[in-house]
Protein backbone atom coordinates (compact mmCIF):
# COMPACT_ATOMS: atom_id res chain seq x y z
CA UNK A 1 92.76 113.44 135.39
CA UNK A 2 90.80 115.30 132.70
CA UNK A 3 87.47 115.07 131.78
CA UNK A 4 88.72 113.80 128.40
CA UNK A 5 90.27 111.06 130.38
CA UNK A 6 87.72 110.44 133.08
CA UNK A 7 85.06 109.92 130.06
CA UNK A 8 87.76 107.56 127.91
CA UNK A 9 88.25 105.47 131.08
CA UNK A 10 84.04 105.68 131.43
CA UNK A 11 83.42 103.97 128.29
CA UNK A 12 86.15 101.31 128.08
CA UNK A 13 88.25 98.88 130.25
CA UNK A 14 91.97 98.80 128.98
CA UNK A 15 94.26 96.18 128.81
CA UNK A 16 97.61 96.38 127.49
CA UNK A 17 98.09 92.27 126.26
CA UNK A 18 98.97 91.47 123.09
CA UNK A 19 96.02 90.71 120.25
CA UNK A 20 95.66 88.09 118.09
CA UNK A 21 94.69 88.34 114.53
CA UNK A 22 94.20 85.85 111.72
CA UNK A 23 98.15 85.71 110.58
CA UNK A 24 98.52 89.56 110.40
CA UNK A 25 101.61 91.47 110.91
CA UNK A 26 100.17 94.06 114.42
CA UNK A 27 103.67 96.52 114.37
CA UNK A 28 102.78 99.59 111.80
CA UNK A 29 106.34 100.72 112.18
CA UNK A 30 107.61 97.76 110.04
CA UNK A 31 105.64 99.07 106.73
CA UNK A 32 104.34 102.01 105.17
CA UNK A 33 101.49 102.48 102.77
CA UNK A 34 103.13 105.57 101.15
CA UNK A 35 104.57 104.46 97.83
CA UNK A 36 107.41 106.62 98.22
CA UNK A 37 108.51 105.16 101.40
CA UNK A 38 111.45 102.25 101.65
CA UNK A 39 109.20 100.39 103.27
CA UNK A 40 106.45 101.39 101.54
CA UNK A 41 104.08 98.46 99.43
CA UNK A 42 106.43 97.98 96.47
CA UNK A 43 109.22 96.84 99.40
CA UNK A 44 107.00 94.84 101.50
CA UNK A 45 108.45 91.51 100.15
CA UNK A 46 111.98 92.61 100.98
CA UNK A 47 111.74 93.98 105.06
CA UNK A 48 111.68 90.56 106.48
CA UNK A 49 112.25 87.33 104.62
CA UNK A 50 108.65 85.60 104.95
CA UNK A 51 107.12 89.08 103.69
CA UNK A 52 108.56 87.70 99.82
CA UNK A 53 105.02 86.57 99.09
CA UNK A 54 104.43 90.36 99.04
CA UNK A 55 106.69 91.12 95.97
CA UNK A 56 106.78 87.19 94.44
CA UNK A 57 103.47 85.92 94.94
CA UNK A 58 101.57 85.47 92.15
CA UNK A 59 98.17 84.98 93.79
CA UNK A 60 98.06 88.64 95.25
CA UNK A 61 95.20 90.86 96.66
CA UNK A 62 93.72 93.26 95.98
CA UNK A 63 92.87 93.41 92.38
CA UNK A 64 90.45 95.08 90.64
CA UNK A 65 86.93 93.34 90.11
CA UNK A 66 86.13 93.53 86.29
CA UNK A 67 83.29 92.47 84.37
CA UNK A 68 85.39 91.70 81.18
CA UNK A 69 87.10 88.74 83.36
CA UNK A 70 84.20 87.57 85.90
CA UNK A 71 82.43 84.76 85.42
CA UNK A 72 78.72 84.44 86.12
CA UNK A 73 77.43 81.40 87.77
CA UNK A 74 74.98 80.27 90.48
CA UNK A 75 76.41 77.03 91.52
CA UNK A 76 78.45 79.01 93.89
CA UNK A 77 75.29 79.31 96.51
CA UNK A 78 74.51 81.92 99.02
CA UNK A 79 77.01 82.90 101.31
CA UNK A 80 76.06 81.18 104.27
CA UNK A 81 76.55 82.72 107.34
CA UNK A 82 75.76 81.54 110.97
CA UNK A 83 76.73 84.81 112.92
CA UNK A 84 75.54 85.43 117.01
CA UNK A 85 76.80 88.42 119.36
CA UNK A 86 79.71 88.23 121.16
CA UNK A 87 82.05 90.21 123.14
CA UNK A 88 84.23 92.42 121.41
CA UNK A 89 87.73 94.70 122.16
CA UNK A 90 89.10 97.67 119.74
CA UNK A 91 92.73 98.59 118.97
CA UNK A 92 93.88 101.12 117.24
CA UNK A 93 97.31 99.20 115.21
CA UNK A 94 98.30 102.51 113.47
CA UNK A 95 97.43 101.34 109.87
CA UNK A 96 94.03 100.49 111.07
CA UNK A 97 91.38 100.08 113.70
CA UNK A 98 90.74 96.61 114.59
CA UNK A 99 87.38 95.36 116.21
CA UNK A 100 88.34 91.46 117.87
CA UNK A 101 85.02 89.19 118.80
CA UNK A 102 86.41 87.10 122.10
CA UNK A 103 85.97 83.43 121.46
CA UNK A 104 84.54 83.90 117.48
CA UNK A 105 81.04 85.44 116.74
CA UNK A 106 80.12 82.41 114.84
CA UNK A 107 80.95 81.08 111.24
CA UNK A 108 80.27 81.50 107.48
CA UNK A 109 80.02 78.17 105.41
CA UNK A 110 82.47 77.60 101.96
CA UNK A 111 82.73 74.40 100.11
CA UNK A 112 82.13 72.38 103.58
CA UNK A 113 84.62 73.73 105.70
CA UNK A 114 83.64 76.40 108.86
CA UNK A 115 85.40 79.68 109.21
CA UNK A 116 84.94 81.35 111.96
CA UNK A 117 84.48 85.00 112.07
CA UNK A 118 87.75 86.46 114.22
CA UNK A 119 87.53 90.32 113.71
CA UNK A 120 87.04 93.10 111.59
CA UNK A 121 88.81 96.20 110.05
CA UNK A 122 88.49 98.70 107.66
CA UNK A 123 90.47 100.27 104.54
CA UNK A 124 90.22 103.87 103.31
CA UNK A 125 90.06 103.96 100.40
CA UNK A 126 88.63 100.80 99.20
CA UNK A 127 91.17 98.01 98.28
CA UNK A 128 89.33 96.27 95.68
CA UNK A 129 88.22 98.19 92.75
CA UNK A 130 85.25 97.63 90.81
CA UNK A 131 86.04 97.95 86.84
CA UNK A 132 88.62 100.17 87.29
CA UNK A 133 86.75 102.36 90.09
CA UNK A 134 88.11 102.78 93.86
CA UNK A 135 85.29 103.48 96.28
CA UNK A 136 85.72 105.28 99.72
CA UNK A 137 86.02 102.93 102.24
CA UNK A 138 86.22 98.78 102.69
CA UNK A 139 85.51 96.71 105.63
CA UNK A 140 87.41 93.35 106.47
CA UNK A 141 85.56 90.33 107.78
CA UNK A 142 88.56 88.25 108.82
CA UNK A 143 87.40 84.17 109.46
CA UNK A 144 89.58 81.28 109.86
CA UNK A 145 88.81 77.62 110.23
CA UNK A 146 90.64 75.02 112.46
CA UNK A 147 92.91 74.61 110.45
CA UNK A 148 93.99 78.32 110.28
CA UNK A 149 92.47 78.80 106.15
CA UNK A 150 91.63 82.39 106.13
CA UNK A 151 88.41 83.61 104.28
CA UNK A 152 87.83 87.29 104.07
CA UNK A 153 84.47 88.83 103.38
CA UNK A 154 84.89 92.06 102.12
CA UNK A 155 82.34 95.37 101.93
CA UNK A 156 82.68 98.12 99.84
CA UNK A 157 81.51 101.80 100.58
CA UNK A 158 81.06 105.59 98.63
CA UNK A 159 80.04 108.63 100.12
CA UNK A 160 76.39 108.76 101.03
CA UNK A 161 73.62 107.87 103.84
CA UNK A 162 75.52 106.95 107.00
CA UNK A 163 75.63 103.51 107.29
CA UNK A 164 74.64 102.13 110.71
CA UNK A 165 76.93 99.75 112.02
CA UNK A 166 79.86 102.11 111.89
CA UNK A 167 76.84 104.48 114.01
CA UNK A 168 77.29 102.14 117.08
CA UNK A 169 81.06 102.53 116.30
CA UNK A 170 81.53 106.04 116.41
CA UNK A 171 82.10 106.65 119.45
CA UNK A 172 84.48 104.21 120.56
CA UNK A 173 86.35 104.90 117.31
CA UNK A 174 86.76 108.17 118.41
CA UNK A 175 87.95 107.57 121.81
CA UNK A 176 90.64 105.26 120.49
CA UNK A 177 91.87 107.56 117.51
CA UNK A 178 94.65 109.13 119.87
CA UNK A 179 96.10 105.97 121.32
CA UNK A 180 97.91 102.67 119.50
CA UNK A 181 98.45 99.47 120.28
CA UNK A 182 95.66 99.80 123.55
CA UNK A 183 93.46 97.17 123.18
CA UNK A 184 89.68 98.36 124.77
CA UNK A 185 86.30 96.95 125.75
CA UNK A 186 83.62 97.18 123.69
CA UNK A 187 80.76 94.74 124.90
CA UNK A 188 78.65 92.70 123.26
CA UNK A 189 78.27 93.39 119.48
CA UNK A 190 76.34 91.88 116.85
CA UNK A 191 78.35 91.06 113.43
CA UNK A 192 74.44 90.81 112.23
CA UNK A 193 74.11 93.91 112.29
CA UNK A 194 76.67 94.68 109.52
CA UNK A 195 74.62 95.26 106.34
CA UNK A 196 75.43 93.16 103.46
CA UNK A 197 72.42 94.57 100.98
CA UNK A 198 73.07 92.25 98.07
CA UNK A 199 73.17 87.97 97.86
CA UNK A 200 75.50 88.83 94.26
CA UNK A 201 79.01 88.35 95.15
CA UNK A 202 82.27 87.97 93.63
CA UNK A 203 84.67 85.19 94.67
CA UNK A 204 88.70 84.82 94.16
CA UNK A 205 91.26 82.88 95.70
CA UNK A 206 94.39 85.70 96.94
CA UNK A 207 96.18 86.95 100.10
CA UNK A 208 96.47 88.63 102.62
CA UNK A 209 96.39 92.43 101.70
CA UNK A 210 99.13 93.36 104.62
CA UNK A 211 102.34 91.51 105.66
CA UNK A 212 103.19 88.73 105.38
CA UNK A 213 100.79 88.78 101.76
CA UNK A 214 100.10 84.69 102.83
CA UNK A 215 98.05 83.38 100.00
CA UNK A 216 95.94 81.06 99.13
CA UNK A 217 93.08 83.45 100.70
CA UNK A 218 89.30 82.98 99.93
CA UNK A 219 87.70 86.15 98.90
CA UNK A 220 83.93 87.30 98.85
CA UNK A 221 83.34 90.36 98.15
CA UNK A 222 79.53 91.66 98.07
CA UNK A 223 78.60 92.69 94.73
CA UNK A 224 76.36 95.83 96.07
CA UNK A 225 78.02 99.00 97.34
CA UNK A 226 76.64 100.44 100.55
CA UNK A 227 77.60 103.97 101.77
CA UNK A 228 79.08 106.11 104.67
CA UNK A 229 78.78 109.53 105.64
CA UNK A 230 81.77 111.88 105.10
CA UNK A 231 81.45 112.58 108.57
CA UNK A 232 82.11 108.35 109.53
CA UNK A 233 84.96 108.56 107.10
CA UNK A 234 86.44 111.44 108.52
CA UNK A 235 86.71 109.45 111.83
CA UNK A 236 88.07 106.22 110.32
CA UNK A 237 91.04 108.14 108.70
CA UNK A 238 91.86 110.44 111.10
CA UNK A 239 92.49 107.06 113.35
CA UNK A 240 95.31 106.05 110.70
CA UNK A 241 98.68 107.29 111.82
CA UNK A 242 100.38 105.92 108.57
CA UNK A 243 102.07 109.17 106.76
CA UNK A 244 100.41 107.81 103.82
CA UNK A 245 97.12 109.70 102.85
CA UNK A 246 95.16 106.45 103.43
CA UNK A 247 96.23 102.39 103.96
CA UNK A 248 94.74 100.95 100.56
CA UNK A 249 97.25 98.30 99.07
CA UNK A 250 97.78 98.74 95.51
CA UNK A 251 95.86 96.75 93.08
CA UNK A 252 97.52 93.45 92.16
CA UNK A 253 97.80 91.31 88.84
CA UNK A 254 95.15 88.73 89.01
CA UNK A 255 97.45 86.65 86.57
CA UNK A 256 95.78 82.85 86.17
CA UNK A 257 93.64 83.03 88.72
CA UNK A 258 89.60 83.05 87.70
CA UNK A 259 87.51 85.41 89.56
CA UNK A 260 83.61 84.43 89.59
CA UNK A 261 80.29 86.71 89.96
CA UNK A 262 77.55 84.80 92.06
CA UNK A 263 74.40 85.72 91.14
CA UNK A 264 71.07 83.59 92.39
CA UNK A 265 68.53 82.20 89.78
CA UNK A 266 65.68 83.70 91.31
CA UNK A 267 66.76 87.33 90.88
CA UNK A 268 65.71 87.99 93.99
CA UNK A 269 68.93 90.42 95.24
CA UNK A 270 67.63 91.33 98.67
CA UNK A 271 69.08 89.73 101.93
């Protein structure tokens, strides 16, 4: 065995079972994020059957966040989130790296009912667009209550000061960017530790952004955008083994739907 190896096996216990995720479709062979591809995002809702919410729904994520359609209001509240350490494992699915807390990592609070925060993954470039503009890189916070709602807390990123959650992630991300479907040890991490910045967000009900597209989705997605090095970047997309250039759905018509801007009375926008 090479040192390569020696120092892979050093850092992380591998297990080959299968992972759950919050109603996710795990096999990157079945779609493609290159547009040009047959099974490529404008085909999703015609691979399999119970994909159609892909091409037919009309509650669809992502869409672009615009000021001439948000609505400002406070009566929202703070996003209230109850988060502790827990144990965590890392795959690499192909279309994205995945980062699992074992058991939940405790729970954010919407309109009474508990989600409970399930795992983590990140887009390059960002999914959501912010009047028009697509930033560099967006991180997933996938929670689901009892009764299996999904509510997704979303991160955008551009190009500037490392940021230092994805720090402590390097180098497993690294270690993992040659392998797929290996699901690896991490230890104990803290989802506290993931820098929100900003108590402004914007909320929208949508979908899932891969296969199946299930909707009826709670989004929040924090009003401030933080920023990455080039260099953390580099590592997230060189882990994507899509033959698209990056695995960023298209934007989506927001149609009906209202999409509201929480900001709190006091002005005070620091967490």
């Amino acid at each position: 065995m090479d040192s390569k190896s020696l120092l892979f096996y050093a850092l992380f216990i591998i297990s080959c079972v299968p992972f759950v995720t919050s109603q996710e479709v795990d096999d990157e062979r079945e779609f493609s994020y290159d547009l040009n591809s047959p099974i490529g995002p404008n085909h999703w809702g015609e691979i399999h059957h119970n994909w159609s919410m892909c091409n037919h729904g009309d509650m669809q994520s992502p869409i672009d966040l615009t000021h001439k359609q948000d609505q400002t209001t406070s009566k929202l509240g703070g996003l209230d989130r109850d988060y502790k350490p827990a144990n965590t494992t890392l795959v690499n699915r192909g279309h994205d790296m995945m980062l699992s807390w074992i058991d939940g990592a405790g729970h954010i609070h919407i309109n009474g009912t508990e989600y409970q925060l399930n795992q983590a993954h990140w887009h390059t470039p960002t999914e959501h667009t912010i009047n028009g503009r697509r930033f560099n890189l967006e991180l997933h916070l996938v929670h689901q209550s009892i009764d299996e709602k999904v509510a997704v807390v979303g991160i955008l990123y551009k190009i500037g000061r490392p940021d230092s959650f994805l720090k402590m992630m390097e180098p497993y991300l690294k270690a993992l960017a040659d392998t797929r479907d290996v699901e690896a040890s991490v230890g104990m991490m803290d989802p506290r530790q993931i820098k929100f910045g900003s108590r402004k967000y914007y909320r929208y009900i949508g979908s899932l952004t891969t296969p199946p597209c299930d909707q009826n989705v709670i989004w929040t997605i924090v009003r401030k955008v933080r920023t990455v090095s080039r260099d953390q970047l580099r590592i997230i997309h060189e882990a994507i083994h899509d033959e698209a250039e990056g695995n960023a759905r298209p934007i989506q018509a927001l149609n009906n739907r209202w999409l509201k801007l929480y900001r709190p009375d006091d002005n005070n926008d620091t967490i």
